[in-house]
PDB file of N, CA and C in Angstrom:
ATOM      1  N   UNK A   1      81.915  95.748  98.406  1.00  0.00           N
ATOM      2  CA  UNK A   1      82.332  95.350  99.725  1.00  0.00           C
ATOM      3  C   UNK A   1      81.095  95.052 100.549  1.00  0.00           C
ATOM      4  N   UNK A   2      81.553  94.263 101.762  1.00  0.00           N
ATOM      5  CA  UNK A   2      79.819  94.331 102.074  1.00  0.00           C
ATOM      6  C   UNK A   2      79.950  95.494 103.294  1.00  0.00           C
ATOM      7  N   UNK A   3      78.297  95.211 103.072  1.00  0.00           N
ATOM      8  CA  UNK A   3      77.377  96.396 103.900  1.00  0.00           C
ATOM      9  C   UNK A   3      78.151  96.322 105.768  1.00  0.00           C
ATOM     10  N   UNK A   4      77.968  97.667 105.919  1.00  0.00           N
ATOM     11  CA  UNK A   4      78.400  97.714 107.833  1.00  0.00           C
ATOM     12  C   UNK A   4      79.669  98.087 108.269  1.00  0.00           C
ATOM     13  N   UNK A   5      80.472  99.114 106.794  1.00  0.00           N
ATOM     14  CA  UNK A   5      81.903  99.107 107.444  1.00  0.00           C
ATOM     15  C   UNK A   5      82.390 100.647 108.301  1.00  0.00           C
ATOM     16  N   UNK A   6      82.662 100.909 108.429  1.00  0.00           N
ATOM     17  CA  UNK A   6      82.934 102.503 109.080  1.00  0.00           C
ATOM     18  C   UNK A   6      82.581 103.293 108.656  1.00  0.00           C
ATOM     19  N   UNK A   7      82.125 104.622 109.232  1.00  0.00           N
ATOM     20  CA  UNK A   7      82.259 105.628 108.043  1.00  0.00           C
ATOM     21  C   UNK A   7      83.550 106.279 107.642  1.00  0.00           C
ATOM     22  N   UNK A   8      84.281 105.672 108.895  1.00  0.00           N
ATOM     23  CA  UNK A   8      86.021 106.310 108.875  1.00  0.00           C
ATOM     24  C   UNK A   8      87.057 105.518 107.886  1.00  0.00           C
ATOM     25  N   UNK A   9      86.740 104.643 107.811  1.00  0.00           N
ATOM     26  CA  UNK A   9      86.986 103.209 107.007  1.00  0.00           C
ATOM     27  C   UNK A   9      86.426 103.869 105.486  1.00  0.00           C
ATOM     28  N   UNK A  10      85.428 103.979 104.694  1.00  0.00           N
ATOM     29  CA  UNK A  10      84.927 104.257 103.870  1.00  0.00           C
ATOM     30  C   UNK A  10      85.884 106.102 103.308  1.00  0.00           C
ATOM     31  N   UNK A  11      86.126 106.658 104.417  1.00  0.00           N
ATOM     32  CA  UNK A  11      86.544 107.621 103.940  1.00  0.00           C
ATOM     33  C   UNK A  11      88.400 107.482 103.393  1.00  0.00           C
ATOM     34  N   UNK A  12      89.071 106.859 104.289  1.00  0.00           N
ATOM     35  CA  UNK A  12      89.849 106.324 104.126  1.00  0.00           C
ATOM     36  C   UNK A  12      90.110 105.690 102.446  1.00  0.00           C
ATOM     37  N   UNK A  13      89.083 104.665 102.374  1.00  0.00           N
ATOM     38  CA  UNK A  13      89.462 103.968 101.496  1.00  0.00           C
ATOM     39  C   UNK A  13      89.331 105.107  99.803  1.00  0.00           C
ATOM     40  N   UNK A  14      88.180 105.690  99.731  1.00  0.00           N
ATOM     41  CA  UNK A  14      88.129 107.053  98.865  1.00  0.00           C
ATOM     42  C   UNK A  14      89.001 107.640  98.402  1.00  0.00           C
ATOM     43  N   UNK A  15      90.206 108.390  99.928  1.00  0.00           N
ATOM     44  CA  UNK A  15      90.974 108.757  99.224  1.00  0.00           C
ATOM     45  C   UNK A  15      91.833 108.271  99.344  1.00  0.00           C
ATOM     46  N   UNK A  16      92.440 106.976  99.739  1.00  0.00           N
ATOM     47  CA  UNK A  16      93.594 106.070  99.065  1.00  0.00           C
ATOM     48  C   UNK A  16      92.811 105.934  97.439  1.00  0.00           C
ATOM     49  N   UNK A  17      91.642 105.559  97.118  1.00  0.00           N
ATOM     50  CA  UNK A  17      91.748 104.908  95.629  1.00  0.00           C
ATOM     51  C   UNK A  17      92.303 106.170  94.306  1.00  0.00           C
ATOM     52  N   UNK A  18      91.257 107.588  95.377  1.00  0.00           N
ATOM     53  CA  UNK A  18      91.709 108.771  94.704  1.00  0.00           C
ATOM     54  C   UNK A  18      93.315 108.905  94.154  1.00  0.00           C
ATOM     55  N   UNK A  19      93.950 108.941  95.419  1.00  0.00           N
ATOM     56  CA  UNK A  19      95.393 109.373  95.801  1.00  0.00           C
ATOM     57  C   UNK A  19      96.015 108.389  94.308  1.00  0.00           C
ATOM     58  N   UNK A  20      96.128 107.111  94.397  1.00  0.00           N
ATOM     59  CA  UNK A  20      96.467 105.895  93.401  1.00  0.00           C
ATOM     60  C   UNK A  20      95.990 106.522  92.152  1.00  0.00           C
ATOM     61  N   UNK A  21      94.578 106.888  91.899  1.00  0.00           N
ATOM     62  CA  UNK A  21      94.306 106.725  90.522  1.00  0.00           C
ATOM     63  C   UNK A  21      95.021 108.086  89.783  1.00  0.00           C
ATOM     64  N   UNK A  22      95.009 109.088  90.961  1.00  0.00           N
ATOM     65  CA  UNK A  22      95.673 110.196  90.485  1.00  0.00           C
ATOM     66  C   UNK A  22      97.517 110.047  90.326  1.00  0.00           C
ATOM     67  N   UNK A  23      97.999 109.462  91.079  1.00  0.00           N
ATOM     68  CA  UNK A  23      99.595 108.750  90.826  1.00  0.00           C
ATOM     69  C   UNK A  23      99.561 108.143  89.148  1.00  0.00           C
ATOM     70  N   UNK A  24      98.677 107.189  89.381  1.00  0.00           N
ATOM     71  CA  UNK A  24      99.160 106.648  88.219  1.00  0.00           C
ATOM     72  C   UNK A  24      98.468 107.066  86.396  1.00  0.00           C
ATOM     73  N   UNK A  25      97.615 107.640  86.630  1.00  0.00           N
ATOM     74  CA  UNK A  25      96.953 108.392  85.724  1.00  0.00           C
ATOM     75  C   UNK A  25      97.524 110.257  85.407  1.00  0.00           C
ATOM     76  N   UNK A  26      98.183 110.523  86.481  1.00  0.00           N
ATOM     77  CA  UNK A  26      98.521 111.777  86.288  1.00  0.00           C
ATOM     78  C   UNK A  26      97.322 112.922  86.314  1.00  0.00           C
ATOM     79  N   UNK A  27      96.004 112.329  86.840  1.00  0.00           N
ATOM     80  CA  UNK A  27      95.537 113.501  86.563  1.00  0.00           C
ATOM     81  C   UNK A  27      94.845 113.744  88.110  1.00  0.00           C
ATOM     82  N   UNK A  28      93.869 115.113  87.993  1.00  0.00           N
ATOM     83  CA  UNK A  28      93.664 115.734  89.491  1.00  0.00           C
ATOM     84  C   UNK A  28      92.273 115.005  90.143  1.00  0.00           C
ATOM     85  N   UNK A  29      93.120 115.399  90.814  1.00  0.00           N
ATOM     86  CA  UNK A  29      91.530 114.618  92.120  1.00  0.00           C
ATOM     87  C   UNK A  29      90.161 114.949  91.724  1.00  0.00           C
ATOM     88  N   UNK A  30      90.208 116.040  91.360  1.00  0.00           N
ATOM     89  CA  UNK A  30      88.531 116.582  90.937  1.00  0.00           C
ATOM     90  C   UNK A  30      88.368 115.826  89.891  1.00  0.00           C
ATOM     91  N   UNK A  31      88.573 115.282  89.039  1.00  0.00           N
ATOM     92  CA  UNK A  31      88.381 114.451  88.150  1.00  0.00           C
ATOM     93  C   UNK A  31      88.041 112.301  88.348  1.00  0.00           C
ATOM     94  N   UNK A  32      88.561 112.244  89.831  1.00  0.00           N
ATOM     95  CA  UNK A  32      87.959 111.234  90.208  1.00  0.00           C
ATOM     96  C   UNK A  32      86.760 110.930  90.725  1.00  0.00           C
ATOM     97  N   UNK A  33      86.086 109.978  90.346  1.00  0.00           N
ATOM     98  CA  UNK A  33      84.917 110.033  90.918  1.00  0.00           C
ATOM     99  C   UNK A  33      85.181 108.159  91.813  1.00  0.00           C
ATOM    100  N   UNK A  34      84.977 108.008  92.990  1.00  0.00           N
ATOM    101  CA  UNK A  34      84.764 106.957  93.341  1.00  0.00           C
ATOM    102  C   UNK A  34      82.952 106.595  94.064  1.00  0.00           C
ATOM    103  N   UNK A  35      82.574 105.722  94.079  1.00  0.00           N
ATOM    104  CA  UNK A  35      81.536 105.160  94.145  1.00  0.00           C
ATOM    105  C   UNK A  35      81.836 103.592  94.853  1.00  0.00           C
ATOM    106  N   UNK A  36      80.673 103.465  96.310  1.00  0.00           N
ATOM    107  CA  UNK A  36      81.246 102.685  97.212  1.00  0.00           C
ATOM    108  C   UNK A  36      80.298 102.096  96.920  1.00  0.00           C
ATOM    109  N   UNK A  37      80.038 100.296  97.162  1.00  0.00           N
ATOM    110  CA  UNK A  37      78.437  99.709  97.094  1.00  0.00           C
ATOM    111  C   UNK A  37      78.369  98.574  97.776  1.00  0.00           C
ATOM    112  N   UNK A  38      77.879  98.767  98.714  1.00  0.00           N
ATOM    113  CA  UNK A  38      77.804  98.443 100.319  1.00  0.00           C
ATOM    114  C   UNK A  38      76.612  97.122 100.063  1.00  0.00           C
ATOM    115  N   UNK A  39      77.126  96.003  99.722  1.00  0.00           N
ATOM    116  CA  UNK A  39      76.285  94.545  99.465  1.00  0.00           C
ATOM    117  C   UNK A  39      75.907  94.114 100.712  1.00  0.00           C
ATOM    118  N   UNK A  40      74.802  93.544 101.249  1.00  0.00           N
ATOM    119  CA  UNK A  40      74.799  92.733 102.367  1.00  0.00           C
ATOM    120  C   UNK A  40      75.013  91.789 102.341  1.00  0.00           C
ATOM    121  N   UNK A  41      75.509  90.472 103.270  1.00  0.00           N
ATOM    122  CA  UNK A  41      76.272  89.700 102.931  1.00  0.00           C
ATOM    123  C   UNK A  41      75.352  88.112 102.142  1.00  0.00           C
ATOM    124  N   UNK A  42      73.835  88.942 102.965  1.00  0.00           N
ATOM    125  CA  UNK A  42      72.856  87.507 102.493  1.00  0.00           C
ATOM    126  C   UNK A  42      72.602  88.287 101.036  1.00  0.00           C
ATOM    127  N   UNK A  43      73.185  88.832 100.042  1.00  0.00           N
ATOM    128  CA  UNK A  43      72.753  89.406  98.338  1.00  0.00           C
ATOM    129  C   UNK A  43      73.486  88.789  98.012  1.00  0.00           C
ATOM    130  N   UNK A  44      74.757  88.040  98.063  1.00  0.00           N
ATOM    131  CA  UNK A  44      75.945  87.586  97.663  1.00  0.00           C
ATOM    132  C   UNK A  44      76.431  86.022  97.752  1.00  0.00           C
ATOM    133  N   UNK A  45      76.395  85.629  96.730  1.00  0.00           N
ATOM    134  CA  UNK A  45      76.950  84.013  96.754  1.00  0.00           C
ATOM    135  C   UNK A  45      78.276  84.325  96.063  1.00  0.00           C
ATOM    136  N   UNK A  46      78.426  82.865  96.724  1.00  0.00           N
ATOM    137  CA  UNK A  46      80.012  82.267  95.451  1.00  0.00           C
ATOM    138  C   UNK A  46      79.934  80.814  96.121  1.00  0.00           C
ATOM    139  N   UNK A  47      80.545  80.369  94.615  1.00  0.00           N
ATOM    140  CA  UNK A  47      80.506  78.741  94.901  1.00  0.00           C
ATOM    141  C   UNK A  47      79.180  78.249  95.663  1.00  0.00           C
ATOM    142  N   UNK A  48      78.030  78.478  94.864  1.00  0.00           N
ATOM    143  CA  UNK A  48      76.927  77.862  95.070  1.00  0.00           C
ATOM    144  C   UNK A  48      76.280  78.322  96.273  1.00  0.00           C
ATOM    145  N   UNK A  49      76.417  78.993  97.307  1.00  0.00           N
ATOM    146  CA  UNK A  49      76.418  79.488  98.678  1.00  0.00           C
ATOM    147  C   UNK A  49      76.494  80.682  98.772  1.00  0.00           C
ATOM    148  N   UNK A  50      75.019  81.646  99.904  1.00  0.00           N
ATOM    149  CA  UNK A  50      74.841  82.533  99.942  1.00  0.00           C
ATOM    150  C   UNK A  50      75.761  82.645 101.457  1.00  0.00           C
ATOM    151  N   UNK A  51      76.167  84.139 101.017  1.00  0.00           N
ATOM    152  CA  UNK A  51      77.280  84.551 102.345  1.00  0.00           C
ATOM    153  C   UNK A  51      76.252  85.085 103.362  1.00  0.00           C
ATOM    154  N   UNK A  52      76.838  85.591 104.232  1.00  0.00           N
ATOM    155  CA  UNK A  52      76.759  85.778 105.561  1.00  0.00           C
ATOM    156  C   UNK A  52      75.863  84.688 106.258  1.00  0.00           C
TER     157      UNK A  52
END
């Protein structure tokens, strides 16, 4: 995702992916590990063109 988003936002999103992976996997939260990686937007192209 890129770089600059909330820290409330970031926490949020953690444990929604947690909450999901544990639904559909059946298994416990301590066993998820999520990992966020905060791109800036000038590291990132598509279609020939650097973002931000």
């Amino acid at each position: 995702m890129w770089a600059g988003r909330e820290k409330g936002t970031k926490k949020k999103l953690i444990e929604n992916v947690t909450k999901t992976v544990c639904e559909t996997l059946g298994c416990p939260a301590q066993a998820v590990i999520v990992i966020l990686e905060d791109i800036p937007k000038e590291n990132w192209g598509q279609d020939g063109k650097q973002g931000g």
